[in-house]
PDB file of N, CA and C in Angstrom:
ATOM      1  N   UNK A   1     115.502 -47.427 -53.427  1.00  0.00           N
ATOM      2  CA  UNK A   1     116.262 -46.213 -53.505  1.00  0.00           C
ATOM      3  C   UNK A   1     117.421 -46.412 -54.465  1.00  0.00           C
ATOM      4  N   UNK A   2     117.616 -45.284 -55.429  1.00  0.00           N
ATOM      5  CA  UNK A   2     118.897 -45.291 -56.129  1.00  0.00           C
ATOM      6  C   UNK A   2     119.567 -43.947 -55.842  1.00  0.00           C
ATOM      7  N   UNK A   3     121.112 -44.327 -56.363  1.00  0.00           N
ATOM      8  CA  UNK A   3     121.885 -43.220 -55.971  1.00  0.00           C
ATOM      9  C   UNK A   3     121.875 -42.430 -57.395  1.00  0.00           C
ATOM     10  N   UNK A   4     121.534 -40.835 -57.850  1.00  0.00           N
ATOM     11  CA  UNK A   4     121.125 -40.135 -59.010  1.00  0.00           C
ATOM     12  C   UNK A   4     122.112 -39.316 -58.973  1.00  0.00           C
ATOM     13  N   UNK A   5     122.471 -38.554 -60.587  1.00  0.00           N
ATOM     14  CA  UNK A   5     123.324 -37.503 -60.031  1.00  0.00           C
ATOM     15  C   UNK A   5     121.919 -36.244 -60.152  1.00  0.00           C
ATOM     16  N   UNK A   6     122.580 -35.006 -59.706  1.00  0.00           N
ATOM     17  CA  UNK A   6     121.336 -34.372 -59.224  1.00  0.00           C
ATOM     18  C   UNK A   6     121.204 -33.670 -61.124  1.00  0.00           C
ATOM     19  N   UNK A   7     120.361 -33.405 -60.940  1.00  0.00           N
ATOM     20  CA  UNK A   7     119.650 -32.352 -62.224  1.00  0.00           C
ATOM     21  C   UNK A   7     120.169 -30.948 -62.450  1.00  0.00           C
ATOM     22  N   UNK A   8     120.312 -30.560 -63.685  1.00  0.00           N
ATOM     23  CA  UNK A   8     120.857 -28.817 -63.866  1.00  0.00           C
ATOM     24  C   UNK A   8     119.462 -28.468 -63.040  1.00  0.00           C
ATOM     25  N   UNK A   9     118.277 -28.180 -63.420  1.00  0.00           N
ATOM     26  CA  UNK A   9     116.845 -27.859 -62.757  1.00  0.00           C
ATOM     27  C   UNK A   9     117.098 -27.927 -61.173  1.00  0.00           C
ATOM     28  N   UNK A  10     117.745 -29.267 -60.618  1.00  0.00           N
ATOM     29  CA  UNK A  10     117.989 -29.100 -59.109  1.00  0.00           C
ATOM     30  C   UNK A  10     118.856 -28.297 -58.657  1.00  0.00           C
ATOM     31  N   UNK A  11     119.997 -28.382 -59.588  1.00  0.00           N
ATOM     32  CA  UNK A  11     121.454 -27.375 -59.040  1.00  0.00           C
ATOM     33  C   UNK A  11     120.875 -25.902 -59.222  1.00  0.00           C
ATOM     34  N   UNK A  12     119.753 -25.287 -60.126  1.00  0.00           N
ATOM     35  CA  UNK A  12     119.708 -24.198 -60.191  1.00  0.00           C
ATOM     36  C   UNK A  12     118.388 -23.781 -58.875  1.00  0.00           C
ATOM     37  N   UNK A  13     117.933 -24.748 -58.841  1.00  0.00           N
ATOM     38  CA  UNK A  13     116.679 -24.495 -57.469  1.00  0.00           C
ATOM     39  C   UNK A  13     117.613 -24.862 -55.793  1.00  0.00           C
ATOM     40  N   UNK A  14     118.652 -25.210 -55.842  1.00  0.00           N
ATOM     41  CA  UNK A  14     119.718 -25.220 -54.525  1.00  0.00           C
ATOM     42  C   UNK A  14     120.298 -23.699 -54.426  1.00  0.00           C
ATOM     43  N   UNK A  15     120.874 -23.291 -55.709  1.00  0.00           N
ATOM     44  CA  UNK A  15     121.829 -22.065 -55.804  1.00  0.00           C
ATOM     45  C   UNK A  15     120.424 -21.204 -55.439  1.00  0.00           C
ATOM     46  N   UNK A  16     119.564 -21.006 -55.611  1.00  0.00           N
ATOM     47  CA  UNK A  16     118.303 -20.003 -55.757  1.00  0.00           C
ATOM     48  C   UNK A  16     117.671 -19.811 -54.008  1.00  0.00           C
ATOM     49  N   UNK A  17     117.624 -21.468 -53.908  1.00  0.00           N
ATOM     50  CA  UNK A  17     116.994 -21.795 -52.208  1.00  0.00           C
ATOM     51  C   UNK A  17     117.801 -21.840 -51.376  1.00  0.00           C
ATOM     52  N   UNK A  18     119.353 -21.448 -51.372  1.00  0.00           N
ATOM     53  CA  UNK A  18     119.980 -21.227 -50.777  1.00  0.00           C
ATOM     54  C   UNK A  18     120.642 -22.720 -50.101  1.00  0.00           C
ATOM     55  N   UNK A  19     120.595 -23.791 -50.552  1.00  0.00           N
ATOM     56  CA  UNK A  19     120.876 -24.886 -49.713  1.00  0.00           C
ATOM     57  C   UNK A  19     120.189 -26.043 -49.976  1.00  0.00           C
ATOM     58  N   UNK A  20     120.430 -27.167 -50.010  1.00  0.00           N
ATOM     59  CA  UNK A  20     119.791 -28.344 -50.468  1.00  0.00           C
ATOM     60  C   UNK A  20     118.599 -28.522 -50.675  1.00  0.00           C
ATOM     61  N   UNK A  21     117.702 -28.445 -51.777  1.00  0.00           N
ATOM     62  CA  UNK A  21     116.585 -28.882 -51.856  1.00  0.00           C
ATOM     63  C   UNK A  21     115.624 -29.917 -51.187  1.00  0.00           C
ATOM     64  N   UNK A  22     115.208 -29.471 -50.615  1.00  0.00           N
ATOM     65  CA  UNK A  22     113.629 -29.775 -49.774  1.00  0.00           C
ATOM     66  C   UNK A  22     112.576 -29.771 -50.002  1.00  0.00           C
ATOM     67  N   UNK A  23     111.594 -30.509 -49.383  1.00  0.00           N
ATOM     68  CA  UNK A  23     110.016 -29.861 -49.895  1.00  0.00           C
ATOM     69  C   UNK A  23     109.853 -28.538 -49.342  1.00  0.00           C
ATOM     70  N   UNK A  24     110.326 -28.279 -48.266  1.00  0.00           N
ATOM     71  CA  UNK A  24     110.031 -27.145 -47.564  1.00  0.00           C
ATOM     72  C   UNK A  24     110.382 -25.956 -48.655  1.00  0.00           C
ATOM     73  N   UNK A  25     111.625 -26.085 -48.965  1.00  0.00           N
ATOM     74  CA  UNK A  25     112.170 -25.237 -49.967  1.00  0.00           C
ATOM     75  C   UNK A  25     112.013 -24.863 -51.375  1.00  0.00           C
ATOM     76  N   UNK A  26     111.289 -26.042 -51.750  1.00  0.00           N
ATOM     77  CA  UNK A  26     110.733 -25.995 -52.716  1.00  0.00           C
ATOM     78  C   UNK A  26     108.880 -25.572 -53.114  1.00  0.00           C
ATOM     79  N   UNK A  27     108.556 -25.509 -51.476  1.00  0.00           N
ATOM     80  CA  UNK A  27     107.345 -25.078 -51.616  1.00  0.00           C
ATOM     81  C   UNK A  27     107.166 -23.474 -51.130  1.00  0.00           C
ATOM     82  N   UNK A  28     108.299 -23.391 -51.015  1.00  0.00           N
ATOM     83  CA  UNK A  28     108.408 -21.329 -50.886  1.00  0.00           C
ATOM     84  C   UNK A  28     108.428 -21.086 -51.892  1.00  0.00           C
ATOM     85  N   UNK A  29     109.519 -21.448 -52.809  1.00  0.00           N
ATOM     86  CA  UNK A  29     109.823 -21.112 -54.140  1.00  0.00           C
ATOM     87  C   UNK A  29     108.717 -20.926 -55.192  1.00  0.00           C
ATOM     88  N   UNK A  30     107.662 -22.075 -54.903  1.00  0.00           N
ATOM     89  CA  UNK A  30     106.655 -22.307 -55.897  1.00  0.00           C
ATOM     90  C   UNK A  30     106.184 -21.362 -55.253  1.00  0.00           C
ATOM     91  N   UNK A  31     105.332 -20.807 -53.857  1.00  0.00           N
ATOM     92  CA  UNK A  31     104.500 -19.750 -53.173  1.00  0.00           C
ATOM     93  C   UNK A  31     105.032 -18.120 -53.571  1.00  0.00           C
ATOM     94  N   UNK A  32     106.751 -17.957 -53.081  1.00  0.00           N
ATOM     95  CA  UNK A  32     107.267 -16.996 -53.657  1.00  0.00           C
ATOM     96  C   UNK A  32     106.976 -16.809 -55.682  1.00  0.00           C
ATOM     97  N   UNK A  33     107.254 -18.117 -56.446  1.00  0.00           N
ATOM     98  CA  UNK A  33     106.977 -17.220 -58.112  1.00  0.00           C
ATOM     99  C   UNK A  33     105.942 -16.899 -58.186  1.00  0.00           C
ATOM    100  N   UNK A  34     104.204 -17.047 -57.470  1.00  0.00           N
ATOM    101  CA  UNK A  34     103.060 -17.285 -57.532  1.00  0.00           C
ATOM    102  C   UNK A  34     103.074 -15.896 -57.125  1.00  0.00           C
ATOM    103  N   UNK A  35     103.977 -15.082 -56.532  1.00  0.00           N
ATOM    104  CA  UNK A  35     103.540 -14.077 -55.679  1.00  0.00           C
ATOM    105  C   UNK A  35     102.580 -13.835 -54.304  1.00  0.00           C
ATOM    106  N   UNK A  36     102.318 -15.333 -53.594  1.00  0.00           N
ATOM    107  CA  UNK A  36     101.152 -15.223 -52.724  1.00  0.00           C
ATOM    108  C   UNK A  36     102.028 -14.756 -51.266  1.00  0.00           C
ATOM    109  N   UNK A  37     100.994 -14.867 -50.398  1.00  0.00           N
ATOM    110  CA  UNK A  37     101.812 -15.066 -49.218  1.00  0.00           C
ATOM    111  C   UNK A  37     101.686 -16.418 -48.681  1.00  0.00           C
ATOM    112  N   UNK A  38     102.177 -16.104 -47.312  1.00  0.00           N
ATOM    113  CA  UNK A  38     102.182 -17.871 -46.777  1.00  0.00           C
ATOM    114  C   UNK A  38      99.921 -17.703 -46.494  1.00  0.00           C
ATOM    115  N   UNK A  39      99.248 -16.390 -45.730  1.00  0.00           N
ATOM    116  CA  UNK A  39      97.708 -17.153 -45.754  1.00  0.00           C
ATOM    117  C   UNK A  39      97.552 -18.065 -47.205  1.00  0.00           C
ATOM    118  N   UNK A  40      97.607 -17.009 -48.184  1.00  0.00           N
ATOM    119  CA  UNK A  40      96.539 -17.695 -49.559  1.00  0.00           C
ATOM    120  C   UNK A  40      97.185 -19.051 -49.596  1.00  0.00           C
ATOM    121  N   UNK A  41      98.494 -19.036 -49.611  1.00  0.00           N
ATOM    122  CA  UNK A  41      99.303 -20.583 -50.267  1.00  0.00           C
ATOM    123  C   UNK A  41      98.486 -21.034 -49.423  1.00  0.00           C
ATOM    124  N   UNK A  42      98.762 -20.800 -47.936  1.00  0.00           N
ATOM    125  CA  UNK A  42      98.220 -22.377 -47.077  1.00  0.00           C
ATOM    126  C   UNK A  42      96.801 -22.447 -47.323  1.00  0.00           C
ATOM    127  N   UNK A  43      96.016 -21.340 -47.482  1.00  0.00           N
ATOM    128  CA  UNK A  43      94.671 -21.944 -47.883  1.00  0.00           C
ATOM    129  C   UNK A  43      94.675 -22.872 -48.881  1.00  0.00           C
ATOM    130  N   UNK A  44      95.479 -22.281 -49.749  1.00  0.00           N
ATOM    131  CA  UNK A  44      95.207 -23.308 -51.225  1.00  0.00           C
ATOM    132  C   UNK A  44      95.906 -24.817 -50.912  1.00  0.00           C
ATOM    133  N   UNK A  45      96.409 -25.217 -49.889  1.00  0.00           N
ATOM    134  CA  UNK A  45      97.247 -26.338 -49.429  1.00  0.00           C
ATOM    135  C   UNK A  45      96.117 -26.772 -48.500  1.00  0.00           C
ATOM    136  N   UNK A  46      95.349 -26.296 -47.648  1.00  0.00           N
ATOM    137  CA  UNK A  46      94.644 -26.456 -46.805  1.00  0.00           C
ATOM    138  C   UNK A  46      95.287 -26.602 -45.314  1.00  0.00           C
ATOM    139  N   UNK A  47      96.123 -25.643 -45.019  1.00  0.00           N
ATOM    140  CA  UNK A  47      97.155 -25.482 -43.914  1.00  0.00           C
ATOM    141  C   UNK A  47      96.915 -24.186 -43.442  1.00  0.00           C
ATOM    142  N   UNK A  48      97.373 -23.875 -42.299  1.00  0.00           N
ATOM    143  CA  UNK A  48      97.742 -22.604 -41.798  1.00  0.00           C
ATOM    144  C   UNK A  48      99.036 -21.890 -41.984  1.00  0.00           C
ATOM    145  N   UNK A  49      99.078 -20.427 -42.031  1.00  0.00           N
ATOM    146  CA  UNK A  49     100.035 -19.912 -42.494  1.00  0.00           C
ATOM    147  C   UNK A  49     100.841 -19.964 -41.222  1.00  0.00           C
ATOM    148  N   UNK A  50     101.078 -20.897 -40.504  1.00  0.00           N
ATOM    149  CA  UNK A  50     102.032 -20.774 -39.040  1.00  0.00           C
ATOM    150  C   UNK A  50     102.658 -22.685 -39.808  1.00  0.00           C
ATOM    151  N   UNK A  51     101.678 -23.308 -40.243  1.00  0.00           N
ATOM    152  CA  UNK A  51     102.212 -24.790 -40.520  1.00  0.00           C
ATOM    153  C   UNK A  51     103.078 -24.399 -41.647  1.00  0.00           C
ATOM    154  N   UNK A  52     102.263 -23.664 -42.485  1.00  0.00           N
ATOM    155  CA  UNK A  52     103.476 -23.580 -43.650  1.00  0.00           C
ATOM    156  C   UNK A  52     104.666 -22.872 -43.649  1.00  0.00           C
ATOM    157  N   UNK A  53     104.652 -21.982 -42.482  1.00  0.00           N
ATOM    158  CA  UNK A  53     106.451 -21.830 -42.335  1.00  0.00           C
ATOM    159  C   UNK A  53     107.030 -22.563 -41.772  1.00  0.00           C
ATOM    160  N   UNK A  54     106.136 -23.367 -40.515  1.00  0.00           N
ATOM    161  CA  UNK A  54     107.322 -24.683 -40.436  1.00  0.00           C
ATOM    162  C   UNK A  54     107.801 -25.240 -41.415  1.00  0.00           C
ATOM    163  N   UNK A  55     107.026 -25.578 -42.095  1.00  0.00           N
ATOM    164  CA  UNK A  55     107.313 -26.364 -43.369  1.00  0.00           C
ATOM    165  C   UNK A  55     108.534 -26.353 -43.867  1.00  0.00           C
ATOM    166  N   UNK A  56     108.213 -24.650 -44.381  1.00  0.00           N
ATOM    167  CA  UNK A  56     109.395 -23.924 -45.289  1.00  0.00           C
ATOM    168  C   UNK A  56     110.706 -23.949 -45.145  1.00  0.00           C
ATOM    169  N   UNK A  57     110.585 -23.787 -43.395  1.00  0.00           N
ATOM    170  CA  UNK A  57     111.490 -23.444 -42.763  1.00  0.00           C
ATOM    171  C   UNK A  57     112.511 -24.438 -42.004  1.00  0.00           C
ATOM    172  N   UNK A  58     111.424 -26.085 -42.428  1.00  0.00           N
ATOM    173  CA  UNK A  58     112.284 -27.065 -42.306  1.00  0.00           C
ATOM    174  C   UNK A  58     112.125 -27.631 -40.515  1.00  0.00           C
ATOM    175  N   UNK A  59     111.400 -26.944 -39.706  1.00  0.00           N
ATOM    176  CA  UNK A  59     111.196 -27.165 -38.663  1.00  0.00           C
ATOM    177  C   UNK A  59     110.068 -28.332 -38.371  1.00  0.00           C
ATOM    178  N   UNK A  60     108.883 -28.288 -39.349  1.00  0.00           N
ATOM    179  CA  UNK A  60     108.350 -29.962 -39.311  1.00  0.00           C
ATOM    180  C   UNK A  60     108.031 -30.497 -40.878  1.00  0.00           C
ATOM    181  N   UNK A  61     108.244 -31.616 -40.854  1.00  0.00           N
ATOM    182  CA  UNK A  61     108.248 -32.510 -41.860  1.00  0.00           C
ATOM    183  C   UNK A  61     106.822 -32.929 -42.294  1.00  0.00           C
ATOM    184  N   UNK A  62     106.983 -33.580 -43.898  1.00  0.00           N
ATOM    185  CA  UNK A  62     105.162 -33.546 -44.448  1.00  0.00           C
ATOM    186  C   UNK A  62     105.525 -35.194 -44.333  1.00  0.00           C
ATOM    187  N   UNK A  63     104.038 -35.884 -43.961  1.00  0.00           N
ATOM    188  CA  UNK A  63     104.573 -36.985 -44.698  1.00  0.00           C
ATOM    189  C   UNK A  63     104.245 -37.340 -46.054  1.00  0.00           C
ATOM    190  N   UNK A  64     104.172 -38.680 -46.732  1.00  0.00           N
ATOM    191  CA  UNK A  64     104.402 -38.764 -48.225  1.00  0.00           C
ATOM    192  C   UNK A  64     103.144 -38.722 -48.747  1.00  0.00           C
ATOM    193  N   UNK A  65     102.003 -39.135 -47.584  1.00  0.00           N
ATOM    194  CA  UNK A  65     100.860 -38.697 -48.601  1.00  0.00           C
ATOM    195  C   UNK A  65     100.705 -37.552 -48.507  1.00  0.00           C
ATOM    196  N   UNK A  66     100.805 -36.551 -47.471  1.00  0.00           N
ATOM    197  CA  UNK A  66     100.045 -35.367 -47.501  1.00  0.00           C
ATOM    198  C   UNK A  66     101.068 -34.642 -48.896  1.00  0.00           C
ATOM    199  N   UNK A  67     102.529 -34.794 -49.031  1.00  0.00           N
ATOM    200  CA  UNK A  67     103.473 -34.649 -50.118  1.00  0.00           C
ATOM    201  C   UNK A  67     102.609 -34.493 -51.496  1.00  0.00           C
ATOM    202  N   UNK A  68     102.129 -36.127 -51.977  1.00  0.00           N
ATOM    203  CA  UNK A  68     100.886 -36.385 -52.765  1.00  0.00           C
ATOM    204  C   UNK A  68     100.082 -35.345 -53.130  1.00  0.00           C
ATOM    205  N   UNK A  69      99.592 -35.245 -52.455  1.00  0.00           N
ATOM    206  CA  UNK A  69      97.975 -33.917 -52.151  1.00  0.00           C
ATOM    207  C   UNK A  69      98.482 -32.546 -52.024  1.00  0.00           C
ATOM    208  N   UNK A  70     100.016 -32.609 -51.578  1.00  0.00           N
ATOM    209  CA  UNK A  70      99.814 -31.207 -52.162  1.00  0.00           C
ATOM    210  C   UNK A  70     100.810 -31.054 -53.070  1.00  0.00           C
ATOM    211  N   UNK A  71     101.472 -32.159 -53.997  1.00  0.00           N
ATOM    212  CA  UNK A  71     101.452 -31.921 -55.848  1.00  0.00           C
ATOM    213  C   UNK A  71     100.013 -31.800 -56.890  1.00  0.00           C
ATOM    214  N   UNK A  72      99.231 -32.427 -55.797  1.00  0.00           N
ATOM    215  CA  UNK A  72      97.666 -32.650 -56.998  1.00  0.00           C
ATOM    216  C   UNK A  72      97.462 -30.936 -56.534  1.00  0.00           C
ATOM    217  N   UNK A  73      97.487 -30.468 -55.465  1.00  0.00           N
ATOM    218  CA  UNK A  73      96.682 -28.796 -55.581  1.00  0.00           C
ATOM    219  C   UNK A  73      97.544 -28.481 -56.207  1.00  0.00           C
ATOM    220  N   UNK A  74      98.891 -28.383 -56.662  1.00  0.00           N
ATOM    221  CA  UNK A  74      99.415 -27.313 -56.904  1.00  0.00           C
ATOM    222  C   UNK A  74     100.032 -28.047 -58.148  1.00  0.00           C
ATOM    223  N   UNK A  75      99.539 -28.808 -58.485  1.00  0.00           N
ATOM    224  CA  UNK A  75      99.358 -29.570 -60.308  1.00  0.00           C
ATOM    225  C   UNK A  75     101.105 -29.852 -60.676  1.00  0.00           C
ATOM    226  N   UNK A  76     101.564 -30.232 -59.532  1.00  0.00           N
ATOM    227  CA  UNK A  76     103.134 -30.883 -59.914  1.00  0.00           C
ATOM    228  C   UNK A  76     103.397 -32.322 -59.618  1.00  0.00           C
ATOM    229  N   UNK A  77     104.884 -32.468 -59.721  1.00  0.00           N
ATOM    230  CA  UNK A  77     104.653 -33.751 -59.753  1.00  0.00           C
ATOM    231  C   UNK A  77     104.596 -34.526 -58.685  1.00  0.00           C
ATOM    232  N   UNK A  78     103.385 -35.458 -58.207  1.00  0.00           N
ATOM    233  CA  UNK A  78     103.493 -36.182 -56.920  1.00  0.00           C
ATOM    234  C   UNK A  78     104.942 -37.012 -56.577  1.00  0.00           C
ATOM    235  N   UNK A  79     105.603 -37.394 -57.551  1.00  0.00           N
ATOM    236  CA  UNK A  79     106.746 -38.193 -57.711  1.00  0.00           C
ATOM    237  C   UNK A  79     107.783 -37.710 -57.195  1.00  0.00           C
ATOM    238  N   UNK A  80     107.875 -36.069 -57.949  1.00  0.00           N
ATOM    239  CA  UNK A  80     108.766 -35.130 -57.598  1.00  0.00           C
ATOM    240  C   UNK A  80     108.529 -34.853 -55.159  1.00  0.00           C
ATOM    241  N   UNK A  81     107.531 -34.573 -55.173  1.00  0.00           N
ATOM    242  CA  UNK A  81     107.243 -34.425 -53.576  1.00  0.00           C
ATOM    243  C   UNK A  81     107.096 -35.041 -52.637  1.00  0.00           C
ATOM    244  N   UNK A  82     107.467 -36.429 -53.484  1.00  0.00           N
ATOM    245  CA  UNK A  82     107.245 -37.797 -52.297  1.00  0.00           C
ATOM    246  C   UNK A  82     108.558 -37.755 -52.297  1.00  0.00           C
ATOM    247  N   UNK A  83     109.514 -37.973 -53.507  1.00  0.00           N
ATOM    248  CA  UNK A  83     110.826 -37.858 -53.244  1.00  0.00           C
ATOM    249  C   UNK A  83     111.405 -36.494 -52.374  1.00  0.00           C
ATOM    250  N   UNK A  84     111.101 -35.996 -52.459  1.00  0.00           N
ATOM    251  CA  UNK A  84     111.572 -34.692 -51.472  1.00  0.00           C
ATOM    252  C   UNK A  84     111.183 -35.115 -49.668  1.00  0.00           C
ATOM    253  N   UNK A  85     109.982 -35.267 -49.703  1.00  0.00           N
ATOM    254  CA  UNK A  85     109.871 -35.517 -48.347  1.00  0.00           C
ATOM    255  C   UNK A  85     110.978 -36.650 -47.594  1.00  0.00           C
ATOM    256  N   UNK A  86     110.498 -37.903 -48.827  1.00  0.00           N
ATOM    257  CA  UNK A  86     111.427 -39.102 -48.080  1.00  0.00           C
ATOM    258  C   UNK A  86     112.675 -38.615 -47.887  1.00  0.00           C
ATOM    259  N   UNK A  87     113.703 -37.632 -48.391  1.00  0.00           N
ATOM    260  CA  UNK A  87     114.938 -37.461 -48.686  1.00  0.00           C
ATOM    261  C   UNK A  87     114.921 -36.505 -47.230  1.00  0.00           C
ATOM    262  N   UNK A  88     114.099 -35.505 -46.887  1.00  0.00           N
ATOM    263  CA  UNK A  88     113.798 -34.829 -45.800  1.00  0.00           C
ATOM    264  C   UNK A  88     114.007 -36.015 -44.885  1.00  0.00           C
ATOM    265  N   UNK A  89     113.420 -36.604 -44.756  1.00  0.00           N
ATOM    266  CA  UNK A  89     113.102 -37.249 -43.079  1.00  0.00           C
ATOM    267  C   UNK A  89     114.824 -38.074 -43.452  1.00  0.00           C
ATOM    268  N   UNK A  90     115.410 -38.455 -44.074  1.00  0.00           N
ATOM    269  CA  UNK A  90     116.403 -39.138 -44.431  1.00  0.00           C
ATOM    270  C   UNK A  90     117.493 -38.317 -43.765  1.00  0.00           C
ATOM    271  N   UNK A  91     117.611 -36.954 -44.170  1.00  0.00           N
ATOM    272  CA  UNK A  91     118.406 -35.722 -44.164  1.00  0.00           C
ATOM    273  C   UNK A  91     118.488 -35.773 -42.687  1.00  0.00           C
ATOM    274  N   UNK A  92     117.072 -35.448 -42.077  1.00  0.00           N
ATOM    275  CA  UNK A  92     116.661 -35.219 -40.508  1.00  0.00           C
ATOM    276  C   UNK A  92     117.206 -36.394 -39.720  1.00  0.00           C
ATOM    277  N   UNK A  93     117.259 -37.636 -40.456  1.00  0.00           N
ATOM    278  CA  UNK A  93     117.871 -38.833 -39.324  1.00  0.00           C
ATOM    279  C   UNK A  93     119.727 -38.835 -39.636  1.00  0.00           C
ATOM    280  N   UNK A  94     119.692 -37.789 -40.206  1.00  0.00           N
ATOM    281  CA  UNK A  94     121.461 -38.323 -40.165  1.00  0.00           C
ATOM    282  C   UNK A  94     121.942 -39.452 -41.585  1.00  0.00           C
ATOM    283  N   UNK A  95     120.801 -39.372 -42.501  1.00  0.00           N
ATOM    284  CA  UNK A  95     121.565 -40.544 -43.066  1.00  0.00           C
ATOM    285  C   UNK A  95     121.363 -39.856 -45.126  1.00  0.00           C
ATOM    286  N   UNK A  96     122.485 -38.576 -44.648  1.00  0.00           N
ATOM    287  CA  UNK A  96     122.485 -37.852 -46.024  1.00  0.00           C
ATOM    288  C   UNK A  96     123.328 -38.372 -47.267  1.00  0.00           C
ATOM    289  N   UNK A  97     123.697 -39.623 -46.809  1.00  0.00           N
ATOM    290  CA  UNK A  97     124.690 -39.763 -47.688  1.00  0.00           C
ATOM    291  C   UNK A  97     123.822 -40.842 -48.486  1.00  0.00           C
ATOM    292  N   UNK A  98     122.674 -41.368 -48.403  1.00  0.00           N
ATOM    293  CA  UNK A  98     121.049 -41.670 -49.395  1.00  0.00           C
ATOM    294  C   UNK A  98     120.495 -41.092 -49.901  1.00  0.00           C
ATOM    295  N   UNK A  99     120.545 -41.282 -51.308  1.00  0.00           N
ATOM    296  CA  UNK A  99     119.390 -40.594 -52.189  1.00  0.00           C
ATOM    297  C   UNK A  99     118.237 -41.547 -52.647  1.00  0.00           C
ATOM    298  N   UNK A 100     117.181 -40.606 -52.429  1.00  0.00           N
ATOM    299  CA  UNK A 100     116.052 -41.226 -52.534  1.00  0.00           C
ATOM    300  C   UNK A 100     115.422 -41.217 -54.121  1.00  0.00           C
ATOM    301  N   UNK A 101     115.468 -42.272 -54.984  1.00  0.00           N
ATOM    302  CA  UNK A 101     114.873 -42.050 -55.970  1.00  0.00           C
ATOM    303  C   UNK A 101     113.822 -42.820 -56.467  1.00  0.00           C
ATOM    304  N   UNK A 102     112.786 -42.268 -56.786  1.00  0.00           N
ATOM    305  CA  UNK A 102     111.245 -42.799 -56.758  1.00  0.00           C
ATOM    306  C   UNK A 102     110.571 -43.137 -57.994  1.00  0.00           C
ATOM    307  N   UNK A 103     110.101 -44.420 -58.288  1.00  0.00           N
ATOM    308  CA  UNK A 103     109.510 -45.039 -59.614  1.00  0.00           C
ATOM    309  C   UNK A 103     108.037 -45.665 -59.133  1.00  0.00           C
ATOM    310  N   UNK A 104     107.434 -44.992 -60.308  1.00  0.00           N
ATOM    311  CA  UNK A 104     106.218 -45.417 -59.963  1.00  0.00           C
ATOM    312  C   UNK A 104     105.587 -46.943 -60.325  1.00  0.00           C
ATOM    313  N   UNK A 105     105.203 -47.641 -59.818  1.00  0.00           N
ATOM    314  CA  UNK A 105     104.682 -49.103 -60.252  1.00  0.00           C
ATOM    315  C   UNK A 105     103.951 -49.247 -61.440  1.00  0.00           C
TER     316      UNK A 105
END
């Protein structure tokens, strides 16, 4: 883990999502520009539209592979959604003052 400063791209997807960037939050955003609803997204995720508002909504957590698999459906970056999750469960234990930053081998 390294400590990053955050990205103009992140500061403008916080001001937009209303609050610290998440996977959850970041996977509305992508569902909301797409125009879908939560059925089609979660089909195309292979979820139910009741899992994917947990999601969204921050009430349950992905872990890093399923993170993985769903940057490959939705053709972004796996790097980008593993870091989001880990930073999630990080957030969720109380220990926000870690940033999670992710390099691939």
């Amino acid at each position: 883990m390294t400590t990053r400063k955050k990205s103009q791209a992140g500061k403008v997807l916080e001001k937009y999502t209303g609050g610290p960037l998440t996977l959850g939050r970041f996977l509305a955003s992508i569902r909301k520009g797409e125009e879908m609803g939560l059925e089609e997204f979660g089909k195309l995720l292979g979820i139910s539209k009741s899992h994917l508002s947990d999601i969204e909504n921050g009430r349950k957590l992905v872990s890093a592979a399923l993170a993985a698999q769903y940057a490959k459906k939705l053709g972004y970056s796996e790097k980008q959604f593993i870091r989001l999750t880990l930073q999630d469960s990080l957030n969720r234990q109380g220990l926000e003052r870690y940033r999670v930053g992710i390099e691939a081998s």
